[in-house]
Protein backbone atom coordinates (compact mmCIF):
# COMPACT_ATOMS: atom_id res chain seq x y z
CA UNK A 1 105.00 100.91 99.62
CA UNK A 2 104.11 104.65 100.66
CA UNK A 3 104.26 105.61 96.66
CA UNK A 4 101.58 102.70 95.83
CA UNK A 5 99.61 103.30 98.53
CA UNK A 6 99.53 107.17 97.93
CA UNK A 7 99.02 106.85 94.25
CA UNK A 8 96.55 104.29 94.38
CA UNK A 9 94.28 106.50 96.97
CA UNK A 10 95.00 109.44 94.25
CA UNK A 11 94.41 107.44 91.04
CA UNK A 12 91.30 105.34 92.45
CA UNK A 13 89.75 107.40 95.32
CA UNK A 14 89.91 111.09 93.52
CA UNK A 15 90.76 110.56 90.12
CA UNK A 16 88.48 113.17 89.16
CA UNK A 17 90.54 116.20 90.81
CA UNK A 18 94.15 114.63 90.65
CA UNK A 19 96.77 116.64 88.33
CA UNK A 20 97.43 113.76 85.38
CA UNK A 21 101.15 114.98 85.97
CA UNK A 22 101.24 114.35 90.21
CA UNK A 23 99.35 110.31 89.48
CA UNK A 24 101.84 109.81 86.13
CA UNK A 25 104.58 110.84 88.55
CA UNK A 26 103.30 108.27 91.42
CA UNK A 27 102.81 105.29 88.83
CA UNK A 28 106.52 105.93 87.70
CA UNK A 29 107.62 105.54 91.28
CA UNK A 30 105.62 102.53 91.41
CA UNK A 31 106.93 100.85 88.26
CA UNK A 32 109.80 100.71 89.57
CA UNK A 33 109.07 98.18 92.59
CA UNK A 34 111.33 95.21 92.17
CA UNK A 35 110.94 91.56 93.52
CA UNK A 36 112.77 90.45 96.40
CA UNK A 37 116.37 88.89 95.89
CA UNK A 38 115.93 84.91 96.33
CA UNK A 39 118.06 85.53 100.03
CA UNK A 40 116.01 88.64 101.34
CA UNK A 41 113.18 86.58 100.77
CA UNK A 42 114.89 83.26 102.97
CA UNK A 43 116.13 86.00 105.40
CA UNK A 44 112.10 87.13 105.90
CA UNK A 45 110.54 83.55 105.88
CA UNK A 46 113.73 82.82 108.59
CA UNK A 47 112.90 85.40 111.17
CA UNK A 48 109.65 84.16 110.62
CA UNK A 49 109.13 80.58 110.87
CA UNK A 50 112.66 80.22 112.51
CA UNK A 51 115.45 78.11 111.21
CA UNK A 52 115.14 76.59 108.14
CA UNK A 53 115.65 73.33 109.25
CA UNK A 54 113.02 74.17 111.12
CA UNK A 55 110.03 74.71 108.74
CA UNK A 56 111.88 73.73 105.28
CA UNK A 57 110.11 69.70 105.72
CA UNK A 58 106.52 70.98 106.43
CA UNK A 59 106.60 73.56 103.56
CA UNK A 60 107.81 74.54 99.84
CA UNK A 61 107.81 78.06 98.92
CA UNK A 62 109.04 78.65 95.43
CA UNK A 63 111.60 81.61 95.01
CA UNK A 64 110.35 83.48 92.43
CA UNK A 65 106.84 85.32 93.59
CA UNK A 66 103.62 85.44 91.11
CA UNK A 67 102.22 88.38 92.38
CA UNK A 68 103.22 91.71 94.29
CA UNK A 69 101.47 94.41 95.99
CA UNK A 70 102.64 97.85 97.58
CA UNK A 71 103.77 95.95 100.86
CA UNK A 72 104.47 92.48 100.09
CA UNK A 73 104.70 90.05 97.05
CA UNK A 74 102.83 86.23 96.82
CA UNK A 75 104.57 83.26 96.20
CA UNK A 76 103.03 79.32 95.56
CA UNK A 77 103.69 77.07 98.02
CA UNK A 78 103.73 73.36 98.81
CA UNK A 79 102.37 72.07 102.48
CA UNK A 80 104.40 68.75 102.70
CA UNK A 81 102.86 67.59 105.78
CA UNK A 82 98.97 66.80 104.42
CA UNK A 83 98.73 63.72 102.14
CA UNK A 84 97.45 65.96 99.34
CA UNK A 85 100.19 68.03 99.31
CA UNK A 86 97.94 70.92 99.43
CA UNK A 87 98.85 73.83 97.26
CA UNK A 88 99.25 77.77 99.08
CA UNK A 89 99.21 80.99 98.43
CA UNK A 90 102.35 82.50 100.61
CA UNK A 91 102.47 86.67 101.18
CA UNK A 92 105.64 87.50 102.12
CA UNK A 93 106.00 91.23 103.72
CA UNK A 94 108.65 93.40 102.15
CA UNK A 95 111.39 94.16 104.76
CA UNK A 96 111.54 97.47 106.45
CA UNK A 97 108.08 98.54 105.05
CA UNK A 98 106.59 98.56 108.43
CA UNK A 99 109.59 100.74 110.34
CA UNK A 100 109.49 103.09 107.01
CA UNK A 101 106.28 104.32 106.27
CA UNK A 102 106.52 107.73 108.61
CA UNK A 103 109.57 108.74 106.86
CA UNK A 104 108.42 107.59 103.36
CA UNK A 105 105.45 109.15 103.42
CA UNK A 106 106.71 111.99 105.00
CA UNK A 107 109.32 112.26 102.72
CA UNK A 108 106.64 111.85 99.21
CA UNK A 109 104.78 114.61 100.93
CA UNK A 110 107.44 116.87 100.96
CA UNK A 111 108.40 115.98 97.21
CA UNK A 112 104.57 116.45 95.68
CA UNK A 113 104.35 119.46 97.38
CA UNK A 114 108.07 120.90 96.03
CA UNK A 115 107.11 120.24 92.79
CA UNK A 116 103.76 122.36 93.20
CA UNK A 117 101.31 119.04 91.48
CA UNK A 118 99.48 119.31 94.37
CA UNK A 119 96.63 122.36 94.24
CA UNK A 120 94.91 123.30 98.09
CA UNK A 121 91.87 121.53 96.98
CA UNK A 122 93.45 118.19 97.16
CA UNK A 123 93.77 118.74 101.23
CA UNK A 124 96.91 116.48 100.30
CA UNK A 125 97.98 116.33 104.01
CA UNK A 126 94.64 114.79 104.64
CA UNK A 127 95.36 112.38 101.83
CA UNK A 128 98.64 111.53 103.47
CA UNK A 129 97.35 111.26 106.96
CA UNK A 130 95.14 108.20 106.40
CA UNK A 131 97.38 106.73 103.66
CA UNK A 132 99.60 106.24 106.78
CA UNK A 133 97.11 104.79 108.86
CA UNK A 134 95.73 102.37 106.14
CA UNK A 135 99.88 101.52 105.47
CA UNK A 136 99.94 100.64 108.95
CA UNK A 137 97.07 98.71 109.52
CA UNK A 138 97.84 96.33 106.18
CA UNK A 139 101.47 95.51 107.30
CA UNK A 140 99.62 93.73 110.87
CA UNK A 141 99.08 90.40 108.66
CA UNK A 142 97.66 88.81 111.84
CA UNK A 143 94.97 91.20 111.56
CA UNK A 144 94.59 90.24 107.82
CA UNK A 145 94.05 86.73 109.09
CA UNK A 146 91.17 87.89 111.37
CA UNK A 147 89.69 89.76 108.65
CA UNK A 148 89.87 86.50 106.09
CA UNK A 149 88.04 84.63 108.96
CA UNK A 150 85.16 87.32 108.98
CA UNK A 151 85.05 87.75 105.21
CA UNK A 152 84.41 84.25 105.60
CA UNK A 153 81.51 83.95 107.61
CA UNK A 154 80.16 87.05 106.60
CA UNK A 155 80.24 85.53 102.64
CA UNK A 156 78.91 82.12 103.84
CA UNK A 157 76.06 83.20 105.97
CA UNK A 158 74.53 85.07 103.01
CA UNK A 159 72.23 83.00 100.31
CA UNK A 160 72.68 85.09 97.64
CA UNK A 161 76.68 85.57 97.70
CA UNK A 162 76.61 81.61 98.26
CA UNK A 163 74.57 80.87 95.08
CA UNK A 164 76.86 83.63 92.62
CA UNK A 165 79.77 81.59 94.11
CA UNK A 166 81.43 83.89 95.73
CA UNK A 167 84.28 82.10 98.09
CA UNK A 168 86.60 83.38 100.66
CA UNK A 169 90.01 80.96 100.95
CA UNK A 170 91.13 79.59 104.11
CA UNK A 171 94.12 81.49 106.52
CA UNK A 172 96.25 78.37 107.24
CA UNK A 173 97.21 79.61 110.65
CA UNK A 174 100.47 77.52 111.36
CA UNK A 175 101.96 79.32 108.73
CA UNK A 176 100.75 82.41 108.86
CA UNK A 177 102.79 85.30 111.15
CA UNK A 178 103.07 89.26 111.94
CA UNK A 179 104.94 89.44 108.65
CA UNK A 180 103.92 86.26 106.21
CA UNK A 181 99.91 84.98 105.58
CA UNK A 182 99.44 81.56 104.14
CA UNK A 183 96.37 80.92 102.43
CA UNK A 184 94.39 78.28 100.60
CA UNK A 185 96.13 78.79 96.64
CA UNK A 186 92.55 79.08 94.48
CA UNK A 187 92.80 79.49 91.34
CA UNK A 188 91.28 81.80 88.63
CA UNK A 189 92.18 84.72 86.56
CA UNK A 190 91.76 88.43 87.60
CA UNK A 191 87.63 89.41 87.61
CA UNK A 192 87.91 91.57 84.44
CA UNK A 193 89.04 88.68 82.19
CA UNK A 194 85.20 87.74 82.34
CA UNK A 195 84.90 90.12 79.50
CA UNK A 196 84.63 87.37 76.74
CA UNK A 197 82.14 86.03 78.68
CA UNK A 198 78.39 86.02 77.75
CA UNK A 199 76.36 88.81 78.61
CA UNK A 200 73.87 86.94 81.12
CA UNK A 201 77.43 85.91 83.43
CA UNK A 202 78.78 89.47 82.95
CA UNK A 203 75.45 90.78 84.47
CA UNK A 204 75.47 87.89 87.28
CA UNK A 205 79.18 88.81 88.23
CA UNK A 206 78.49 92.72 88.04
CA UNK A 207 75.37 92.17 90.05
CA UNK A 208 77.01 90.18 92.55
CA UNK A 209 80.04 92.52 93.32
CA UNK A 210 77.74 95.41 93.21
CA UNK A 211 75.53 93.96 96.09
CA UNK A 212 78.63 92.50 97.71
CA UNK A 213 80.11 96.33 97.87
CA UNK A 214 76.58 97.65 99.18
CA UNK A 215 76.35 94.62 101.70
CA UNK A 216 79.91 95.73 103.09
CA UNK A 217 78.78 99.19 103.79
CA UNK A 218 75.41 99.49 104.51
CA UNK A 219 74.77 96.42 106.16
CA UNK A 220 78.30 94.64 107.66
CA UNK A 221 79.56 97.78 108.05
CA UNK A 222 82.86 96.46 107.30
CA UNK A 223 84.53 96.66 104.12
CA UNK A 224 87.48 95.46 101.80
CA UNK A 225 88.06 99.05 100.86
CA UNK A 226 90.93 97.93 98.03
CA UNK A 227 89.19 97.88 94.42
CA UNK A 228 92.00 96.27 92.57
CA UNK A 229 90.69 93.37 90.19
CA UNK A 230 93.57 90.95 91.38
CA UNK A 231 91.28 90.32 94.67
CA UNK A 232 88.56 88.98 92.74
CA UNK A 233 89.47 85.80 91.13
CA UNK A 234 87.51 84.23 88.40
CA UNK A 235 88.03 80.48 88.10
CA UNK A 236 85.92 79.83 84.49
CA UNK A 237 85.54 75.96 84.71
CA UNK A 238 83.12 76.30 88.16
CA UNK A 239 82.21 80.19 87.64
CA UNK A 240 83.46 80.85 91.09
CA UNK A 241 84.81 84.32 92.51
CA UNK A 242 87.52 83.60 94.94
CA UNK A 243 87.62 86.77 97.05
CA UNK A 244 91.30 87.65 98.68
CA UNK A 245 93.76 90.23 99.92
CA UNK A 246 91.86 91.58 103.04
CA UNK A 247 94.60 93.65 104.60
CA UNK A 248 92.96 96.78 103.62
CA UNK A 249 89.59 96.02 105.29
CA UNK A 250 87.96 98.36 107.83
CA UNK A 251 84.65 98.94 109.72
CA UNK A 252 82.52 101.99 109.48
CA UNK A 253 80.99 103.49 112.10
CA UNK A 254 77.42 102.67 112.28
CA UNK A 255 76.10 107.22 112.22
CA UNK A 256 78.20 107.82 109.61
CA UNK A 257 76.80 104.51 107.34
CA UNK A 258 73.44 105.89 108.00
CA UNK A 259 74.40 109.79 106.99
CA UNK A 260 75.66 107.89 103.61
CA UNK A 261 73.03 106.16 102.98
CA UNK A 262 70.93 109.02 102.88
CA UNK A 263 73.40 110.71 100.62
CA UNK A 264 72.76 107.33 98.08
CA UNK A 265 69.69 108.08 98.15
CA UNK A 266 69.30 111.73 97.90
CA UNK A 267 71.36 111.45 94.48
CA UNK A 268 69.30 108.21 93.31
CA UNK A 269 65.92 110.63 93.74
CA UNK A 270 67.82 113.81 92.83
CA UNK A 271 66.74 115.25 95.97
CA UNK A 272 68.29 118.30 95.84
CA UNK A 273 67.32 119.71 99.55
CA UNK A 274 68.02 116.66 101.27
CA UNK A 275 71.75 115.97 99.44
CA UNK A 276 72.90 119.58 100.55
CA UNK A 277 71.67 119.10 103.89
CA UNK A 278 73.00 115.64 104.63
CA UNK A 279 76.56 116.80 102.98
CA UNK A 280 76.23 119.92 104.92
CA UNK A 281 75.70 117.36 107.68
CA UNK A 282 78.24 114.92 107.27
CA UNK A 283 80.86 117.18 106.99
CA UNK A 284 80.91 117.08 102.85
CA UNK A 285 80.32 121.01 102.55
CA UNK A 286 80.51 124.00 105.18
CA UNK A 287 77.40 125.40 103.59
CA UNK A 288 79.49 128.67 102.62
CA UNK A 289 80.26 127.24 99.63
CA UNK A 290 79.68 129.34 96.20
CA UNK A 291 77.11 128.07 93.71
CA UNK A 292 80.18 126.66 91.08
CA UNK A 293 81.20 124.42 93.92
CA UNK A 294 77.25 123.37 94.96
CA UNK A 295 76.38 122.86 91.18
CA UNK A 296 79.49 120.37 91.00
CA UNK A 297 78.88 118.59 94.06
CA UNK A 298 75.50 117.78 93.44
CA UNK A 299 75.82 116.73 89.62
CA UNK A 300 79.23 114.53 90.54
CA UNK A 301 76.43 113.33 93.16
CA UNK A 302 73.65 112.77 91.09
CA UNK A 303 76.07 110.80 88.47
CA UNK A 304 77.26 108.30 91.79
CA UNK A 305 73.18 107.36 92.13
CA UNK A 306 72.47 107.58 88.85
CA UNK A 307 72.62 103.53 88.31
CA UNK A 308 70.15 103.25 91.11
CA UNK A 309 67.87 105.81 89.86
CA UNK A 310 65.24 103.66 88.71
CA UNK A 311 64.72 99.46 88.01
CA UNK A 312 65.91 99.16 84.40
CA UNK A 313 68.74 98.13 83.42
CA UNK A 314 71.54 100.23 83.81
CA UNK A 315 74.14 100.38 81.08
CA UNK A 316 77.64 101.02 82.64
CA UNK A 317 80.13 100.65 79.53
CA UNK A 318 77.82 103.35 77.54
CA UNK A 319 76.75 105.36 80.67
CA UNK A 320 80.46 106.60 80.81
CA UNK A 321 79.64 107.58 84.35
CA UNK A 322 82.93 107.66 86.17
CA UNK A 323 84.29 110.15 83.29
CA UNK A 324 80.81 112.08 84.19
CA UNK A 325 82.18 112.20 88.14
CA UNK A 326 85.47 113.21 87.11
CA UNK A 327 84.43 115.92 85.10
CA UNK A 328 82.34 117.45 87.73
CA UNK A 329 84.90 116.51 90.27
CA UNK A 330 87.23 118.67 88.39
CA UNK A 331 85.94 121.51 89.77
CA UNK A 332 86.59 120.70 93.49
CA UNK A 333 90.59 121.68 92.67
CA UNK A 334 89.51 125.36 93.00
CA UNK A 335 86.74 125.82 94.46
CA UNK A 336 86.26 122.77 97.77
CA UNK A 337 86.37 124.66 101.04
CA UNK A 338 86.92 121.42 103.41
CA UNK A 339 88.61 118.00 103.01
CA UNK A 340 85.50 114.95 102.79
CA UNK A 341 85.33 112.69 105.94
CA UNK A 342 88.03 110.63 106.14
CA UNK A 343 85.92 107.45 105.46
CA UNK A 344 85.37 108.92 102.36
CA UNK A 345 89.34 108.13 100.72
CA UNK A 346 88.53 104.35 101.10
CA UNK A 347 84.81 104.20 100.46
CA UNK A 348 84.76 105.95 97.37
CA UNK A 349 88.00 103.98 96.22
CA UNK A 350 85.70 100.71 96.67
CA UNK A 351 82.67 102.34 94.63
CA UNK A 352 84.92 103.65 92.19
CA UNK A 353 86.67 100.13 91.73
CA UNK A 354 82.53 98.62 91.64
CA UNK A 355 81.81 101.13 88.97
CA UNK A 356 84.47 100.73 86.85
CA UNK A 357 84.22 96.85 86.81
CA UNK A 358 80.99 96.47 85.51
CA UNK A 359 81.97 99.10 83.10
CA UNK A 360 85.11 97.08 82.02
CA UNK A 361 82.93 93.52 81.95
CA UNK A 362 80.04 95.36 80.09
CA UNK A 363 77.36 94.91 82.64
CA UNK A 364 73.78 95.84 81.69
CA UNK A 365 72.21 95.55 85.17
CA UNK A 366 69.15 96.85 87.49
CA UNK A 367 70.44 98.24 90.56
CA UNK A 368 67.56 99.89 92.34
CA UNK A 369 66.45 96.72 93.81
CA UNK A 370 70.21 97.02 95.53
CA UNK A 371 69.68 100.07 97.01
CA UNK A 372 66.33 98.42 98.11
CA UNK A 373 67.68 95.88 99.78
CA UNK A 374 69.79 97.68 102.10
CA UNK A 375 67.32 100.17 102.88
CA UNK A 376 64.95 97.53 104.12
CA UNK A 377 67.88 95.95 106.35
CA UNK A 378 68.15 99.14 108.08
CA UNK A 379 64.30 100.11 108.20
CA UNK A 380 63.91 96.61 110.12
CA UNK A 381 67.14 97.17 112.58
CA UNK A 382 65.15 100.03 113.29
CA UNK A 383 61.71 98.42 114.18
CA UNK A 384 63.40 95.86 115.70
């Protein structure tokens, strides 16, 4: 769990300045995640829901999971007391993961740093410190339940995310514990597959996740900060998005949205004066910085708003824009002064994931109207 979750932060949230050799390292260590043997996995769903002969006539869990993740691994289920004999989606928490995580992360800190893959600029400790608290915080599956709940209503009450389909599964709450969830089974293929899709639903679905990730931030304030395409499931036959896995979610506070947002926009105008002062602001720069390290940070910036620059549409697959970032980002290794806010590790994860999804699906979309949007919501909080 600690080697996913610290080489997904690396590989997602600051590709751009990771050594190739510290994230190839990482993604050995977490090839080599097994599944659960069949009676570790009856020993978990035992402490659980109690005896077997307690829960084994109300529900079917077959043995052999269909999906993992760096805590836990998802197995299809039977509920045997409706009349449909609805189908679930059981997450079963690896055992031990939430008593280990000090002393495995603790322990991968001590190894990256022996082996000299990880340069100052990195602030690795920094890196570490809220890959523990994120670890933490996605091992509480109650909490996950909450969070499903107000994905839920947060998806629902909005038109627009109603009419793209986008659809949040239900928590079945009998089921569902400190250390298992039980959800609705949907189903659907990960959100990339829409590739051999036509290019008018490629655009919709890019659109859609786009203003789904700039709804989470700038307006709800409260985001699913975990990129991976295996949360966004694609059923073709009703062109829904089921939206799942919310374990990594977390709220933003509201001064340091607003700070952002100016950032977003600063790069989309490529305002140069009001970038360096809102990073300078926000904790992004010291402002003793040399003018290598102020040239990268505002052309890595610049690249981030380049899609909302103006309102045509933006090609991502031929923009090559997250190989732009990296290649400014590159630069940070030597020359950053101060670790980003610590919002930043899971915020720019999420954009990173956005970004590179509508460059996998080949989206040709406007965007500016997105940044629009927001801006408005807050403008009118304000008046109001």
């Amino acid at each position: 769990g600690a080697a996913m979750k610290l080489g997904q932060m690396l590989s997602i949230q600051d590709e751009s300045i990771a050594p190739p050799a510290l994230t190839n390292a990482l993604a050995q260590v977490r090839k080599g995640a097994e599944a659960m043997p069949t009676h570790q996995l009856m020993q978990q769903l035992n402490d659980q829901w109690g005896d077997q002969d307690e829960w084994k006539d109300r529900i079917d869990v077959e043995e052999r999971p269909f999906a993992a993740a760096s805590i836990g691994q998802v197995h299809r289920g039977t509920l045997l007391t409706t009349d449909d004999q609805k189908k679930v989606a059981v997450k079963v928490q690896y055992p031990g993961v939430a008593n280990s995580i000090e002393s495995d992360l603790s322990n991968l800190s001590m190894l990256v740093k022996a082996s000299g893959l990880s340069p100052p600029g990195l602030f690795l400790d920094n890196v570490i410190r809220v890959g523990r608290e994120e670890l933490k915080v996605e091992c509480d599956y109650r909490r996950e339940a909450v969070n499903y709940h107000r994905f839920q209503q947060l998806i629902s009450s909005d038109p627009g995310l109603v009419a793209d389909r986008f659809v949040v599964p239900g928590v079945i709450e009998e089921f569902s514990t400190d250390r298992i969830i039980v959800t609705e089974y949907v189903r659907g293929g990960t959100i990339d597959k829409v590739i051999d899709l036509d290019q008018d639903e490629r655009n919709r679905i890019g659109k859609a996740i786009l203003r789904l990730t700039m709804l989470e931030l700038f307006v709800w304030r409260f985001m699913q900060t975990d990129p991976n395409w295996g949360n966004f499931l694609y059923d073709v036959r009703t062109r829904t998005t089921y939206l799942i896995d919310f374990g990594a979610a977390r709220d933003y506070d509201e001064e340091f949205v607003r700070g952002y947002l100016n950032i977003v926009k600063a790069n989309a105008d490529q305002d140069e004066k009001a970038l360096f002062d809102e990073s300078i602001r926000m904790g992004f720069l010291t402002g003793e910085e040399n003018s290598i390290m102020l040239e990268a940070h505002k052309m890595s910036g610049y690249c981030l708003g380049e899609p909302f620059q103006s309102y045509e549409p933006y090609n991502f697959k031929e923009s090559r824009i997250t190989s732009r970032i990296s290649e400014h980002g590159a630069v940070f290794l030597k020359h950053r002064l101060t670790p980003p806010p610590e919002e930043v590790y899971t915020l720019h994860r999420k954009l990173a994931g956005a970004y590179n999804l509508c460059i996998k699906i080949g989206a040709i979309i406007s965007c500016r109207d997105l940044l629009d949007e927001v801006i408005e919501h807050v403008e009118l909080k304000d008046r109001s």
